[in-house]
Protein backbone atom coordinates (compact mmCIF):
# COMPACT_ATOMS: atom_id res chain seq x y z
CA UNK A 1 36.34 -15.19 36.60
CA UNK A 2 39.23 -17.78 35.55
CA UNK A 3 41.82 -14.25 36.04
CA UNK A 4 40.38 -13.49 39.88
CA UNK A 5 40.42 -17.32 40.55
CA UNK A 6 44.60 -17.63 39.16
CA UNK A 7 44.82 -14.50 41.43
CA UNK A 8 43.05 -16.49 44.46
CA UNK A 9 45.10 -19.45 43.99
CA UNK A 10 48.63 -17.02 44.12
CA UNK A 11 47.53 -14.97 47.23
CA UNK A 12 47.00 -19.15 49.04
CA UNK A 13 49.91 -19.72 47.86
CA UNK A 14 51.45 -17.12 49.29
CA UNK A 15 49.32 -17.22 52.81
CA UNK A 16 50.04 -20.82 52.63
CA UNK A 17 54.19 -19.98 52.52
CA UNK A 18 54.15 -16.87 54.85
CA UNK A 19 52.19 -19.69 57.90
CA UNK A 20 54.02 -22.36 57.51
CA UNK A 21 57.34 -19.98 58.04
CA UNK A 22 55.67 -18.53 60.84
CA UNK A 23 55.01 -21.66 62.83
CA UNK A 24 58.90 -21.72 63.36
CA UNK A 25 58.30 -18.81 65.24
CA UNK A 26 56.50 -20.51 67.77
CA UNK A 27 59.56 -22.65 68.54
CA UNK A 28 61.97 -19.48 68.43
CA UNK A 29 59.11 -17.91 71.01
CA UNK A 30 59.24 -20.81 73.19
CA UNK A 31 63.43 -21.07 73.19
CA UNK A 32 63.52 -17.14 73.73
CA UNK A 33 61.25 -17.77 76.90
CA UNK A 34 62.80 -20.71 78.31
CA UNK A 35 65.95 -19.66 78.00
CA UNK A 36 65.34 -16.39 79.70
CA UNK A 37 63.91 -17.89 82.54
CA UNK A 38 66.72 -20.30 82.83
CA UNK A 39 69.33 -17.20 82.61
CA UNK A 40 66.92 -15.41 85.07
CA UNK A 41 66.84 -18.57 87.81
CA UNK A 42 70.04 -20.00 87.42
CA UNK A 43 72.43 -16.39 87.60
CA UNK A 44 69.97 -13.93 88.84
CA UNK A 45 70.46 -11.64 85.43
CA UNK A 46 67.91 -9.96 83.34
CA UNK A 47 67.71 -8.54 79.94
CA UNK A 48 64.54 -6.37 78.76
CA UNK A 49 65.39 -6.72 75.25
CA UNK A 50 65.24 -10.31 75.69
CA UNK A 51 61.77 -9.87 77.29
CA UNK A 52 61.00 -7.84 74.83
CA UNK A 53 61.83 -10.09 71.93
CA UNK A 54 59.17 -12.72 73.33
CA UNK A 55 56.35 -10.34 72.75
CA UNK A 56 58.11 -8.98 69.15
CA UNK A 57 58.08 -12.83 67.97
CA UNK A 58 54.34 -13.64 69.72
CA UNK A 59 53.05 -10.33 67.58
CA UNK A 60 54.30 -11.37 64.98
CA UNK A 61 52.76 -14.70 65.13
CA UNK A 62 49.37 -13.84 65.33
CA UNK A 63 49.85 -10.96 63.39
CA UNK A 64 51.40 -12.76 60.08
CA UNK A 65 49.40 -15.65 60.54
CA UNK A 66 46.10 -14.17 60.80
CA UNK A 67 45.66 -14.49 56.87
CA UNK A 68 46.99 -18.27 56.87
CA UNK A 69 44.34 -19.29 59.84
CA UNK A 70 41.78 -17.83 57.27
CA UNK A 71 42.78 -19.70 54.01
CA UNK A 72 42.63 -22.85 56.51
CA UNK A 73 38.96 -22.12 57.21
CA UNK A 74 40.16 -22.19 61.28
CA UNK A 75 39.16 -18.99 62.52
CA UNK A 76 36.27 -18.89 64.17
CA UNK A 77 33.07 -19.99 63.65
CA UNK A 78 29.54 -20.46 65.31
CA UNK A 79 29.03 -23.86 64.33
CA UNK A 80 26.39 -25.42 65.74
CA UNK A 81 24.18 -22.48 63.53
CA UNK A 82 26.51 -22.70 60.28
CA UNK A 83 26.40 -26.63 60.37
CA UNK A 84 22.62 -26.54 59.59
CA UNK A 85 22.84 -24.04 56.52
CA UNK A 86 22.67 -24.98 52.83
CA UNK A 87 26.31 -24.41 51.49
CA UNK A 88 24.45 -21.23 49.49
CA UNK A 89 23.47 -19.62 52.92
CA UNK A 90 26.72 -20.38 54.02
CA UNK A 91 28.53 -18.88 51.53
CA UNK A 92 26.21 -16.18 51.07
CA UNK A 93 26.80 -15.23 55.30
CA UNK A 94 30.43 -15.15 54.54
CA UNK A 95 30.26 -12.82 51.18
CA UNK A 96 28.37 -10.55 53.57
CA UNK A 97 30.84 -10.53 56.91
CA UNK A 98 33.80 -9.93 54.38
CA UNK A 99 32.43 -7.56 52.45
CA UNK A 100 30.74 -5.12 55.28
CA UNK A 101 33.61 -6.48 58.18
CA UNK A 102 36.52 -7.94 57.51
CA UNK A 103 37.53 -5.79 54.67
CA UNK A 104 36.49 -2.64 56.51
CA UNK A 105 38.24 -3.43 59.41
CA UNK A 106 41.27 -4.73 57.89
CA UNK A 107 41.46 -1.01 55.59
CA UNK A 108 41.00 0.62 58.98
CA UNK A 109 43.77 -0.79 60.92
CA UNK A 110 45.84 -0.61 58.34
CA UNK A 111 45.17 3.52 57.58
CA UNK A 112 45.68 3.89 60.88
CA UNK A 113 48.71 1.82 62.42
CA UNK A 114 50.88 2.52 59.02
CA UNK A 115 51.54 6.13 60.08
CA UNK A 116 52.38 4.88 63.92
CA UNK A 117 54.81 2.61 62.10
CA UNK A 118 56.48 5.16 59.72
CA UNK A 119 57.12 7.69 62.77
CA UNK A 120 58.95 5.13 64.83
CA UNK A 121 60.71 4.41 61.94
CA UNK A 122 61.59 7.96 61.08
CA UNK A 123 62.35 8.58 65.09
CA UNK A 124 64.40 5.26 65.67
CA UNK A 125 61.73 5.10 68.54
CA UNK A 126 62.99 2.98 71.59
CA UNK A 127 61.82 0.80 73.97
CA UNK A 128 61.63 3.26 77.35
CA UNK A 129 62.67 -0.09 79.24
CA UNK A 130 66.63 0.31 79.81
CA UNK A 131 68.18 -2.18 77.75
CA UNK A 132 64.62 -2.43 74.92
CA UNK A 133 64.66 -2.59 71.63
CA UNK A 134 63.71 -0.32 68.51
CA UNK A 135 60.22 -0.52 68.26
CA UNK A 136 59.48 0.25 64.76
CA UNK A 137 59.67 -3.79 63.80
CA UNK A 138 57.16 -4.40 65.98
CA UNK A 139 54.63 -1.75 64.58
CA UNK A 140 54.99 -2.74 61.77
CA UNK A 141 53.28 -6.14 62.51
CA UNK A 142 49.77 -4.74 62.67
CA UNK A 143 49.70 -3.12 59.01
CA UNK A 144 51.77 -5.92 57.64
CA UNK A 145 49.92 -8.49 59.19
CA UNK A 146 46.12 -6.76 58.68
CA UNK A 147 47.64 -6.35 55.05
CA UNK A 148 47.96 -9.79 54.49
CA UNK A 149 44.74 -10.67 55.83
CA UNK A 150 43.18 -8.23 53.50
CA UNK A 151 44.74 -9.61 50.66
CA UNK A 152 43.63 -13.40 51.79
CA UNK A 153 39.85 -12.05 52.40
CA UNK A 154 40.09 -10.99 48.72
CA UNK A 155 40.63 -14.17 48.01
CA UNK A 156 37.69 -16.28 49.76
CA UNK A 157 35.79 -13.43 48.54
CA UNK A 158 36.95 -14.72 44.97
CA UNK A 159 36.07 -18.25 46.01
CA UNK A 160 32.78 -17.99 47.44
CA UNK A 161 31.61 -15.74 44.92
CA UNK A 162 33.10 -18.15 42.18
CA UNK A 163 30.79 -21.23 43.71
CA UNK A 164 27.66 -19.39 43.93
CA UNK A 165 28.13 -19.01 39.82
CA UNK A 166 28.60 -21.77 40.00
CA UNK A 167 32.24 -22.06 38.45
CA UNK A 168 34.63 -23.44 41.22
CA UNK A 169 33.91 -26.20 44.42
CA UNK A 170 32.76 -24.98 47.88
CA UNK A 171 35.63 -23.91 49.71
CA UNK A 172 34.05 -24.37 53.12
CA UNK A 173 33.41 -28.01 52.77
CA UNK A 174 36.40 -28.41 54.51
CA UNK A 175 35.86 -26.11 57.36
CA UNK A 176 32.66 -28.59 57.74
CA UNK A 177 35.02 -31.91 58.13
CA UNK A 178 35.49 -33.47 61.45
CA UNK A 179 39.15 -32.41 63.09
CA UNK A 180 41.69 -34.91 63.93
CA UNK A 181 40.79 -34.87 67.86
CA UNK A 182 36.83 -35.29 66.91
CA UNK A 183 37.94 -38.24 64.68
CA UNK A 184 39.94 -39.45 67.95
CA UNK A 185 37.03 -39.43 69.98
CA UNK A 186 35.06 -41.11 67.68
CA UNK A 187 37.39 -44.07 67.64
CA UNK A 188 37.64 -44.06 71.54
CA UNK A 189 33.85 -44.43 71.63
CA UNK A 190 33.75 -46.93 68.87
CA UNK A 191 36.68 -49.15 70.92
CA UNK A 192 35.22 -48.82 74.09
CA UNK A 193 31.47 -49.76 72.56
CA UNK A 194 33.14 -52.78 71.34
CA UNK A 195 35.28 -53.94 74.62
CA UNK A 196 32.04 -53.57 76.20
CA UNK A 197 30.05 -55.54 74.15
CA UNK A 198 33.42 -58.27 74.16
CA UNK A 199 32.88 -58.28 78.09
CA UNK A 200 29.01 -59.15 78.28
């Protein structure tokens, strides 16, 4: 178990380095789109591949970062049920949806965008807007990314298997802490309890 927990801890690792590069493309998304629709306003001129850039670098964000959001237990959840569950049950519901789903799925997409990717590659497929780009980067988002998620449900698989023996710490505690705006709240409605109190 120690071997499959060292290879947990290098697939975070790497999950944790390929989102945290990503999130710069957020900013290179939002610069691409501002400064097209400056160009666009400002001189009446156009560019597709510009356009089409935008949607290349918004892929790719929730493409690549798709593994990342699940190391950081922020995907989604149905909390209001998971919140009452023993840690056990919890874990236990999440050995089951990776095993049966998100593994599955992931092997899926992956068998069946790579060969989409390899002919646009082979082709030097283009954009049919005049002025587009190749398109091969952008195909190659969906096994890339669903390749990286696979790897990453490999690892919480690793990790929740590891605490029900009992040999490594619950790695969904955290998704069970309170987020920084719930925190916020909470110290609204603690000030505002006590400036009313201070006013009677």
């Amino acid at each position: 178990m120690n071997g499959l927990l060292g290879l947990s801890r290098l697939i975070d690792r790497l999950s944790m380095l390929i989102g945290k590069s990503v999130m710069w493309l957020i900013l290179a998304v939002t610069l691409v789109s501002a400064s097209n629709a400056i160009i666009r306003k400002a001189f009446d001129v156009s560019s597709n591949a510009w356009l089409e850039l935008q949607w290349y670098l918004f892929a790719a964000v929730f493409l690549l970062g798709a593994g990342y959001v699940f190391l950081q237990n922020a995907h989604v959840r149905i909390d209001f049920i998971s919140s009452r569950l023993t840690s056990r049950k919890r874990n236990w519901i999440d050995v089951f949806g990776i095993v049966v789903f998100l593994i599955p799925l992931c092997l899926i997409v992956i068998n069946l965008s790579w060969p989409l990717f390899m002919n646009a590659f082979k082709s030097g497929e283009m954009s049919q807007n005049a002025g587009g780009l190749i398109r091969w980067p952008v195909y190659l988002m969906m096994p890339l990314g669903f390749g990286l998620l696979l790897m990453q449900a490999v690892s919480e698989l690793i990790k929740r298997v590891a605490f029900l023996r009992g040999v490594a710490p619950d790695s969904l505690e955290s998704a069970q802490e309170k987020s920084d705006e719930e925190k916020l709240l909470e110290e609204l409605a603690a000030a505002a309890e006590k400036s009313g109190r201070g006013a009677k």
